[in-house]
N, C-alpha and C. Protein backbone atom coordinates (compact mmCIF):
# COMPACT_ATOMS: atom_id res chain seq x y z
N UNK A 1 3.29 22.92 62.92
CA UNK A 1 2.79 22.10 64.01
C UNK A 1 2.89 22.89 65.31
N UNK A 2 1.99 22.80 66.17
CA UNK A 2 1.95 23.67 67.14
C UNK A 2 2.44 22.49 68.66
N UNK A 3 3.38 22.75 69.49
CA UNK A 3 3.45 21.69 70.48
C UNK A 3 3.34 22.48 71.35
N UNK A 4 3.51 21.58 72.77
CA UNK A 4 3.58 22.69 73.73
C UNK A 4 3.47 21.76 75.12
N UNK A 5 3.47 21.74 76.30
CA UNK A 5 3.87 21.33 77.18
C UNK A 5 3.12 21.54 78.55
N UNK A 6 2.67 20.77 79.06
CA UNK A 6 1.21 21.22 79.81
C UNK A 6 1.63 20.13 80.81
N UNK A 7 1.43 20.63 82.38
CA UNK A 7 1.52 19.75 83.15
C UNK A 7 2.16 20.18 84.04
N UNK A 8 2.07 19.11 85.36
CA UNK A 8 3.37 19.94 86.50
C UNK A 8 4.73 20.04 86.34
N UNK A 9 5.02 20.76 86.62
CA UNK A 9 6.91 21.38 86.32
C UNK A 9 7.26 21.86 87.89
N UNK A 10 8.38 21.90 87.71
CA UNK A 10 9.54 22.21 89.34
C UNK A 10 9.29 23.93 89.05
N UNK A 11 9.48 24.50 87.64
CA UNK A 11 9.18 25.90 87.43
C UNK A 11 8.10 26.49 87.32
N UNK A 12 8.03 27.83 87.21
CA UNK A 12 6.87 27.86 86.19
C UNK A 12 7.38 29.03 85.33
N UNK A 13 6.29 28.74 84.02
CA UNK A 13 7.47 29.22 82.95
C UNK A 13 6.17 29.31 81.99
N UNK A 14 5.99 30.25 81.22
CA UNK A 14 4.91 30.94 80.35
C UNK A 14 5.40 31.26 78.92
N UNK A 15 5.16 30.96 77.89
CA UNK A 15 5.45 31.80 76.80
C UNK A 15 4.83 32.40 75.73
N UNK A 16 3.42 33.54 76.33
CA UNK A 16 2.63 33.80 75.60
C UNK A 16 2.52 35.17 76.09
N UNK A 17 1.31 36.14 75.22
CA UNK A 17 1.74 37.27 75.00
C UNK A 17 0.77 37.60 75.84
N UNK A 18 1.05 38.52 76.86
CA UNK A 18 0.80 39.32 78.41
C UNK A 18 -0.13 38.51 79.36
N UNK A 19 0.40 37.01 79.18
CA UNK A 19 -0.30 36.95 80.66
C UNK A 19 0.36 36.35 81.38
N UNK A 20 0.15 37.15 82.72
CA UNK A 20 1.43 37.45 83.78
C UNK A 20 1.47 36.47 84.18
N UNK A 21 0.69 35.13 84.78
CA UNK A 21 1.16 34.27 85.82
C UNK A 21 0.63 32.97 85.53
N UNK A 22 1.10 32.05 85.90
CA UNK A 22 0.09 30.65 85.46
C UNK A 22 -0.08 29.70 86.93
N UNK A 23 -0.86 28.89 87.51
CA UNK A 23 -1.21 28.40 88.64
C UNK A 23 0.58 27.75 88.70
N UNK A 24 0.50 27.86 90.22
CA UNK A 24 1.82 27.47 90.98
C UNK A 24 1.98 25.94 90.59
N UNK A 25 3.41 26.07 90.23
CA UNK A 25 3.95 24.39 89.54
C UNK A 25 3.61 24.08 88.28
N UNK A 26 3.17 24.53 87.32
CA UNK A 26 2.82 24.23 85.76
C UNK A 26 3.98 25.14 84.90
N UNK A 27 4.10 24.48 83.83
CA UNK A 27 4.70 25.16 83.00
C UNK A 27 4.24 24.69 81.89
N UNK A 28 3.92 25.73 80.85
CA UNK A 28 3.64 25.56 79.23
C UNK A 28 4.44 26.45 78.57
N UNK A 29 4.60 26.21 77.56
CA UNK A 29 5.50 26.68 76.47
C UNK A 29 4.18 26.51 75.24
N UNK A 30 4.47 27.58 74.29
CA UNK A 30 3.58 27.57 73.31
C UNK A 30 4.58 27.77 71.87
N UNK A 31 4.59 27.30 71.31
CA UNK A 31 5.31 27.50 70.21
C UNK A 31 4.40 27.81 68.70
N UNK A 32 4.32 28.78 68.28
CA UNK A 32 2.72 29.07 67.23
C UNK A 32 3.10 28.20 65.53
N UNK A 33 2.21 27.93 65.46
CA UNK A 33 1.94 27.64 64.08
C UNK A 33 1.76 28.03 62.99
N UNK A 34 2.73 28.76 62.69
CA UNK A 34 2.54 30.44 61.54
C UNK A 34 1.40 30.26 60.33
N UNK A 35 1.04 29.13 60.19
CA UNK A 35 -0.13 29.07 59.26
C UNK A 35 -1.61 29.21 59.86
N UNK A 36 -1.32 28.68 61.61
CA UNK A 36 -3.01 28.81 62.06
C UNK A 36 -2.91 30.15 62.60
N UNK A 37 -4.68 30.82 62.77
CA UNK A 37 -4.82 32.22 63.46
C UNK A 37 -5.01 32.10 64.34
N UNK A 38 -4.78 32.64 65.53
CA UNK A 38 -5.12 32.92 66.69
C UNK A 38 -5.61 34.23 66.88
N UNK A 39 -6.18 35.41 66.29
CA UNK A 39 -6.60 36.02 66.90
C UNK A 39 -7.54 36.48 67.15
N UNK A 40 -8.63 35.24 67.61
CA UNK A 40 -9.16 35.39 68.48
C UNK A 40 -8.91 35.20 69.94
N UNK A 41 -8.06 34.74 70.22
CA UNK A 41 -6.27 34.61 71.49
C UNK A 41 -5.82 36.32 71.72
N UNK A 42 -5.74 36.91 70.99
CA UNK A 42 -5.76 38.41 71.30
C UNK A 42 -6.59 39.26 71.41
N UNK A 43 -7.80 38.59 70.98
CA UNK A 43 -9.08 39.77 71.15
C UNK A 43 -9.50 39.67 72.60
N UNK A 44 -9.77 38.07 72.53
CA UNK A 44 -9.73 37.93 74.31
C UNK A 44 -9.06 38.24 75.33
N UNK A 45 -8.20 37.97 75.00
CA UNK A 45 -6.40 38.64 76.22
C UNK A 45 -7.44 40.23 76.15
N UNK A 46 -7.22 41.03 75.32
CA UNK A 46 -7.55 42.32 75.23
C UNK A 46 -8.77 42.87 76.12
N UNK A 47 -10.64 41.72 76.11
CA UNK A 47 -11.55 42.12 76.19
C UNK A 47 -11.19 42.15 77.65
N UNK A 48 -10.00 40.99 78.35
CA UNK A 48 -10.16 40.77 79.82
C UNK A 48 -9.37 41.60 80.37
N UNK A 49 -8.48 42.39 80.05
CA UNK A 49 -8.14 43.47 80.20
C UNK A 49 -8.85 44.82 80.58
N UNK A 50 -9.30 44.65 79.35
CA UNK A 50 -10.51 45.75 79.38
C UNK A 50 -11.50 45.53 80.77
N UNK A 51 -11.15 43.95 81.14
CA UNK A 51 -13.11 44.30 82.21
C UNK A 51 -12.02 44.19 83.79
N UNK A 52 -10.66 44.23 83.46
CA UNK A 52 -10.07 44.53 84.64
C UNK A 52 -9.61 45.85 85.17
N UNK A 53 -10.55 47.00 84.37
CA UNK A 53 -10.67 48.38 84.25
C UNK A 53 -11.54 48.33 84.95
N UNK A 54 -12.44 47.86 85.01
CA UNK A 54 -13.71 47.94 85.42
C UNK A 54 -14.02 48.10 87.52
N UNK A 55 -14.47 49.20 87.77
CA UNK A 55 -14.30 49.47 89.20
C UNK A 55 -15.57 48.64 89.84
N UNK A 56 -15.23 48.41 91.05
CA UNK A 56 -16.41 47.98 92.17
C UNK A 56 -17.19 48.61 92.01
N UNK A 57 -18.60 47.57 91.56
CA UNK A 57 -20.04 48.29 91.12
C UNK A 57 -20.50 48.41 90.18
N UNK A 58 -19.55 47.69 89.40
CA UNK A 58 -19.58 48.90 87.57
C UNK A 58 -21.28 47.86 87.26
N UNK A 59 -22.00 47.08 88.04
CA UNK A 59 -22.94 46.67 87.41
C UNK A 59 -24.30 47.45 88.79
N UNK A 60 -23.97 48.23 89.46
CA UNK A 60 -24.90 49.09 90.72
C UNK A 60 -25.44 48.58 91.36
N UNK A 61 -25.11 47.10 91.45
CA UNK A 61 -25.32 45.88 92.47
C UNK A 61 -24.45 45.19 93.35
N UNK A 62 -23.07 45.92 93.37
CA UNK A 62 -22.28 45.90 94.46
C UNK A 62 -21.08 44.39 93.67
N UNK A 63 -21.21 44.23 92.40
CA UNK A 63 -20.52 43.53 91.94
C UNK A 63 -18.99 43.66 92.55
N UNK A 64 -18.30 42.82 92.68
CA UNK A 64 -16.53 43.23 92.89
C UNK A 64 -15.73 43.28 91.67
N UNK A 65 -14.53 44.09 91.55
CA UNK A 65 -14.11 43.85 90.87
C UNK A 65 -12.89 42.86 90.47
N UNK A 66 -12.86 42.59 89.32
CA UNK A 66 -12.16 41.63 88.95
C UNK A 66 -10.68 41.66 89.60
N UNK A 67 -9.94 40.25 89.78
CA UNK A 67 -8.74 40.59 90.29
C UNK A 67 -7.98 39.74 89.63
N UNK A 68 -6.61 40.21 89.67
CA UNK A 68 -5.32 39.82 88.74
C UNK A 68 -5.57 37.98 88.24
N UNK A 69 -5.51 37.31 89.85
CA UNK A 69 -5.67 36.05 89.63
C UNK A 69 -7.11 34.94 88.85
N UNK A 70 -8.01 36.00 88.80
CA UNK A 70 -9.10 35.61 87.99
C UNK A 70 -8.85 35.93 86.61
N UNK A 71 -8.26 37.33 86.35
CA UNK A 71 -7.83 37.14 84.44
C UNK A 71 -6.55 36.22 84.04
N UNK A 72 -5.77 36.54 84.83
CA UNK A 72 -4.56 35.16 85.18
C UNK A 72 -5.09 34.05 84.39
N UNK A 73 -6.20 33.40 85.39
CA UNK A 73 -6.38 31.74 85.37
C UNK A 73 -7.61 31.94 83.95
N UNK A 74 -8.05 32.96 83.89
CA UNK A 74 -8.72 33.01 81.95
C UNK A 74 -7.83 32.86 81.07
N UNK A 75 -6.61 33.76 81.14
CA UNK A 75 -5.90 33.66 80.01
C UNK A 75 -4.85 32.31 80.01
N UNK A 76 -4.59 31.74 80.79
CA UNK A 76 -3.70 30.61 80.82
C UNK A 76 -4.87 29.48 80.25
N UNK A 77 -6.08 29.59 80.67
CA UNK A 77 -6.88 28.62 80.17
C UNK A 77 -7.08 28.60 78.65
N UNK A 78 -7.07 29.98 77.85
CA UNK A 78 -7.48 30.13 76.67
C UNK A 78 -5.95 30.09 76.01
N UNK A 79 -4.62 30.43 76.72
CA UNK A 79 -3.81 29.70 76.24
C UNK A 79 -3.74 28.17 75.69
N UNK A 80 -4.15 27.52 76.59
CA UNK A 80 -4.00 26.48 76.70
C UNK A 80 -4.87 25.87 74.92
N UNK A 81 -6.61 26.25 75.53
CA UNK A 81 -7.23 26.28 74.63
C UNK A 81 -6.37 26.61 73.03
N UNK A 82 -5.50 27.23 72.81
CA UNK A 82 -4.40 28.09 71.71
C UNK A 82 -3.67 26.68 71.52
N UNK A 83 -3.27 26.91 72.44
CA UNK A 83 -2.32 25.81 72.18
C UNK A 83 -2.09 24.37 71.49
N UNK A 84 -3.41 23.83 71.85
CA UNK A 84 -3.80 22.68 71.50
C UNK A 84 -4.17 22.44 69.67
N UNK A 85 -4.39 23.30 69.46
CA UNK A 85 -5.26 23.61 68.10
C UNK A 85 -6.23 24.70 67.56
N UNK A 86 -6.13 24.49 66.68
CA UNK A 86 -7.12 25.74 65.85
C UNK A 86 -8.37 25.71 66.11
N UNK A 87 -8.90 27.34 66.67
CA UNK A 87 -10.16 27.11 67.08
C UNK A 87 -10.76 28.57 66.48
N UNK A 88 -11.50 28.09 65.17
CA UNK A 88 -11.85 29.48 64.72
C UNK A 88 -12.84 30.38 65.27
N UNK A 89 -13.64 29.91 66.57
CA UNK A 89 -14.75 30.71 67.30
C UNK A 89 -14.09 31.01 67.89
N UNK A 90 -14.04 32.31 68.44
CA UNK A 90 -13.80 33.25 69.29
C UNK A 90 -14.69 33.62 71.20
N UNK A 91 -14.37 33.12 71.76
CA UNK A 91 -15.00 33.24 72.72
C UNK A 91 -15.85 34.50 73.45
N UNK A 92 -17.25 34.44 73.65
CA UNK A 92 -17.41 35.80 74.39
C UNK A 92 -17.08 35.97 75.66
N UNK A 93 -16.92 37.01 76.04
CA UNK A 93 -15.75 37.10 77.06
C UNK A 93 -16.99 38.39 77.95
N UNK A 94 -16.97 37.60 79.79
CA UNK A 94 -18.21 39.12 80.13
C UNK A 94 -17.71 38.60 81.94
N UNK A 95 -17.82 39.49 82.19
CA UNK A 95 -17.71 39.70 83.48
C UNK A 95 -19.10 39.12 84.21
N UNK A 96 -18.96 38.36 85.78
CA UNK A 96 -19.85 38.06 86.59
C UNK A 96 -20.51 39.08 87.15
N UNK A 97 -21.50 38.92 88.11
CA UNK A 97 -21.71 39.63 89.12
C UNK A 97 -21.21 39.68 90.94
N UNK A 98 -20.88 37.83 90.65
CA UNK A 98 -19.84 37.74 91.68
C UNK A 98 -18.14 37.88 91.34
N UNK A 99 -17.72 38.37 90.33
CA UNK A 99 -16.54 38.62 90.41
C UNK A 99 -15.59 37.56 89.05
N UNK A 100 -16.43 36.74 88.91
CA UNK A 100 -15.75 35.81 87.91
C UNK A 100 -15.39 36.02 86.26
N UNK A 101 -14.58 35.62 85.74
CA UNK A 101 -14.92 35.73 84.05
C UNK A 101 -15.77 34.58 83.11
N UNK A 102 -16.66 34.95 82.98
CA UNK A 102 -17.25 34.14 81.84
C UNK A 102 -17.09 34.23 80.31
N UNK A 103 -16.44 32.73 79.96
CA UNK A 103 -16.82 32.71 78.65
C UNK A 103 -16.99 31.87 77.99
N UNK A 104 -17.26 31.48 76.72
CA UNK A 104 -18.86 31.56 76.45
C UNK A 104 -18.26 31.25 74.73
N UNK A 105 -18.00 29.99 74.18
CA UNK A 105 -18.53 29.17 72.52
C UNK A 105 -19.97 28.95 72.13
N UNK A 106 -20.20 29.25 70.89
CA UNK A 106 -20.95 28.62 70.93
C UNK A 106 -21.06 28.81 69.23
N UNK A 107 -22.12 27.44 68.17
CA UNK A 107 -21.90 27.30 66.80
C UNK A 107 -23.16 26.04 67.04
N UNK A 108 -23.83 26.37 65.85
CA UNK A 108 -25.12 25.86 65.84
C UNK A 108 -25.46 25.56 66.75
N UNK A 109 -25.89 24.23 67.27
CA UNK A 109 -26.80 23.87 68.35
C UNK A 109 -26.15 23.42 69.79
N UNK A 110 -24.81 23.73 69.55
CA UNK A 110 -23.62 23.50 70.97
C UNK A 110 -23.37 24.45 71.51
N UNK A 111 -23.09 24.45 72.39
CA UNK A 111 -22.79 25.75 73.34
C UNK A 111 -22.01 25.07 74.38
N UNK A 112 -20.44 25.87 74.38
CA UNK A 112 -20.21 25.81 76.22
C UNK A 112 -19.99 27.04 77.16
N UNK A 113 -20.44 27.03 78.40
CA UNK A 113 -20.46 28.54 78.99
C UNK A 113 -19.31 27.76 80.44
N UNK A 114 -18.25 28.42 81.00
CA UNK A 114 -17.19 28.73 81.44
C UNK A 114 -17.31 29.76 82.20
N UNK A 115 -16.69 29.10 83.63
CA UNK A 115 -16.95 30.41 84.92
C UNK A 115 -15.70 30.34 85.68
N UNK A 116 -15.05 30.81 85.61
CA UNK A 116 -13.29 30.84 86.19
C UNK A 116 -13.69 31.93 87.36
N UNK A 117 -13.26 31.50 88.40
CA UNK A 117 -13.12 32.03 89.88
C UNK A 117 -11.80 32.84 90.33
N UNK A 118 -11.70 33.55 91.10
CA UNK A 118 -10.28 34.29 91.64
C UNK A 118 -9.42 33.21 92.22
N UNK A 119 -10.16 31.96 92.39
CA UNK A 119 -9.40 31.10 92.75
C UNK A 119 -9.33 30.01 92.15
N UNK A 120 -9.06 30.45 90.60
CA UNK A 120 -8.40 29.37 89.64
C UNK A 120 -9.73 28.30 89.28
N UNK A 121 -10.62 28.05 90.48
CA UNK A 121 -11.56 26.82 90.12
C UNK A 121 -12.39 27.17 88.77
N UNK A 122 -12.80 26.36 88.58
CA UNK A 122 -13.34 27.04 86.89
C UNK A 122 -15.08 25.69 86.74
N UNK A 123 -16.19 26.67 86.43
CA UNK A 123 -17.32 25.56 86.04
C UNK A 123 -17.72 25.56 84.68
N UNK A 124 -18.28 24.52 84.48
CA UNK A 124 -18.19 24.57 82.75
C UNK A 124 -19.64 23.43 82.67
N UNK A 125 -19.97 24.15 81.57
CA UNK A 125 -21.58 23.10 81.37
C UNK A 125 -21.42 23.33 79.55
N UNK A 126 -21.30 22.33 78.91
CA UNK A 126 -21.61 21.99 77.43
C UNK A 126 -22.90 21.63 76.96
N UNK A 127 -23.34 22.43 76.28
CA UNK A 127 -24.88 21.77 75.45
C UNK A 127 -25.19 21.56 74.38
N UNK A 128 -25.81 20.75 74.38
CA UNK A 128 -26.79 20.36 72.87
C UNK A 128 -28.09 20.99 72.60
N UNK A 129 -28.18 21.67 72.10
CA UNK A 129 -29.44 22.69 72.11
C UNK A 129 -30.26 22.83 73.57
N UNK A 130 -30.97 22.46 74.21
CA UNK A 130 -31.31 22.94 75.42
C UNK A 130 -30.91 21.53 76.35
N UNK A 131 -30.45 20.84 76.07
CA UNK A 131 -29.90 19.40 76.94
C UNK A 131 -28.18 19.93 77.24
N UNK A 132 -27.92 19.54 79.01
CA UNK A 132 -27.01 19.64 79.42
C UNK A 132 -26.06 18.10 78.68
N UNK A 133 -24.75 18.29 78.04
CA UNK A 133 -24.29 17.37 77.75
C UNK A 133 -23.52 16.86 78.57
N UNK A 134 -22.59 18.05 79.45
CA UNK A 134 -21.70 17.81 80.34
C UNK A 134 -21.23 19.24 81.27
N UNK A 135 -21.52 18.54 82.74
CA UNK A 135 -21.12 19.69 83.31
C UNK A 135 -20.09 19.38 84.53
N UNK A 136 -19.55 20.65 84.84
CA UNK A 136 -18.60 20.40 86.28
C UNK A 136 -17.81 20.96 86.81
N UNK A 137 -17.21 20.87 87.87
CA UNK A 137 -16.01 22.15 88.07
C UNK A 137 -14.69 21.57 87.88
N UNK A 138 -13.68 22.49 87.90
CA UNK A 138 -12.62 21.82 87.92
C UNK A 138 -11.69 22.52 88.54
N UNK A 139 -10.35 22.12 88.65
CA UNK A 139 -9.19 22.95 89.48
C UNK A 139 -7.89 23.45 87.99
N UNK A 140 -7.02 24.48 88.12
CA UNK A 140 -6.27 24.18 87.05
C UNK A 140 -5.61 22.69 86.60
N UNK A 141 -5.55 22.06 87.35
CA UNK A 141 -4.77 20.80 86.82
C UNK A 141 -5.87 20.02 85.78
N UNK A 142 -6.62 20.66 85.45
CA UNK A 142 -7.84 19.75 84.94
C UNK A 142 -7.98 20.50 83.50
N UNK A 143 -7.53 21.82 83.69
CA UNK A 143 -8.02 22.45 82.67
C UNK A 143 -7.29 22.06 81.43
N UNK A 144 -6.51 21.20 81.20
CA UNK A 144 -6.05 21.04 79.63
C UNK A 144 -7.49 20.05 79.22
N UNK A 145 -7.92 19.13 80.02
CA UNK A 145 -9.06 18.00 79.49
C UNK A 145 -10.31 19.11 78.86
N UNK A 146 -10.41 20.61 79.81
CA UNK A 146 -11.89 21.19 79.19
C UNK A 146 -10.88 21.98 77.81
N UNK A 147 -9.78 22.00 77.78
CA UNK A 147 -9.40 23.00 76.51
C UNK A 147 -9.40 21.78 75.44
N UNK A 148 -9.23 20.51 75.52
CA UNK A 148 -9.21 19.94 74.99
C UNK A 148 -10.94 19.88 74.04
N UNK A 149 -11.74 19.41 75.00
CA UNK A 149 -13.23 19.65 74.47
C UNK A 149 -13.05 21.05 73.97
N UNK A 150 -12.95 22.01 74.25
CA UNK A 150 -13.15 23.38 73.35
C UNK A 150 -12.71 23.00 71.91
N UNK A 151 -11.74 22.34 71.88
CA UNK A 151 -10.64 22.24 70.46
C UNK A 151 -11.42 21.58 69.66
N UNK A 152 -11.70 20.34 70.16
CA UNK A 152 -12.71 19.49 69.50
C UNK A 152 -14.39 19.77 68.60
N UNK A 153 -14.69 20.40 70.44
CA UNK A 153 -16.39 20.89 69.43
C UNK A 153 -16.44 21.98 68.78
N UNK A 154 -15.29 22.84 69.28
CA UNK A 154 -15.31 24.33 68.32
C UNK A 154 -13.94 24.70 67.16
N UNK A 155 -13.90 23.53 66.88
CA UNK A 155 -12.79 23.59 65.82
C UNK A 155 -13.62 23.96 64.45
């Protein structure tokens, strides 16, 4: 059984593998479920890594580059996403042109695409083949409700 603890805390307190910081006042704890996989939870940690290599410009349109608190607030989100339940799609994971991380489910005719900001805000639009089902932004305090939908439609 996988539990875990989501919400405001007096601390903050993380227990997952390399990501450094989680929005001010939250604490989660992740405790794994040795029978479910997660790694697609490490490929991602890894790809956002990788695009925080990535220098000012790397697209010759004056893109910025990525900063700590934008892979931060990805990986605490896809924690979260972990946390909740087994999710055998793997997210694609791609850098903005304004600076953000996008990523990106998707399995037959659903799709959700995910835009996390340097400043934690995060937009998210779910579809049904070319119909918007649900869209919107949110702040971290919101983000367990969209990891929740991830768990659900991409379980």
């Amino acid at each position: 059984m996988t539990t875990e603890t989501i919400g405001p805390a007096s601390t903050q307190a993380f227990e997952a593998t390399t990501v450094k910081s989680v929005p001010a006042g939250w604490e989660v704890q992740w405790h794994p479920d040795p029978r479910s996989s997660h790694e697609w939870f490490e490929a991602a940690l890894r790809q956002i890594e990788e695009l925080r290599s990535l220098a000012t410009n790397w697209n010759t349109y004056g893109a910025p580059r990525l900063t700590e608190p934008t892979s931060s607030a990805a990986a605490f989100f896809l924690a979260l996403v972990r946390s909740l339940g087994s999710v055998g799609l793997a997210p694609s994971v791609a850098p903005t042109s304004e600076g953000f991380i996008h990523l990106e489910w998707n399995r037959d005719e659903m799709g959700m695409e995910l835009e996390i900001e340097p400043t934690a805000t995060m937009h998210y639009a779910l579809f049904r083949a070319d119909d918007v089902v649900a869209e919107g932004t949110v702040t971290p305090e919101r983000y367990p409700v969209v990891a929740y939908l991830v768990t659900r439609v991409f379980s």
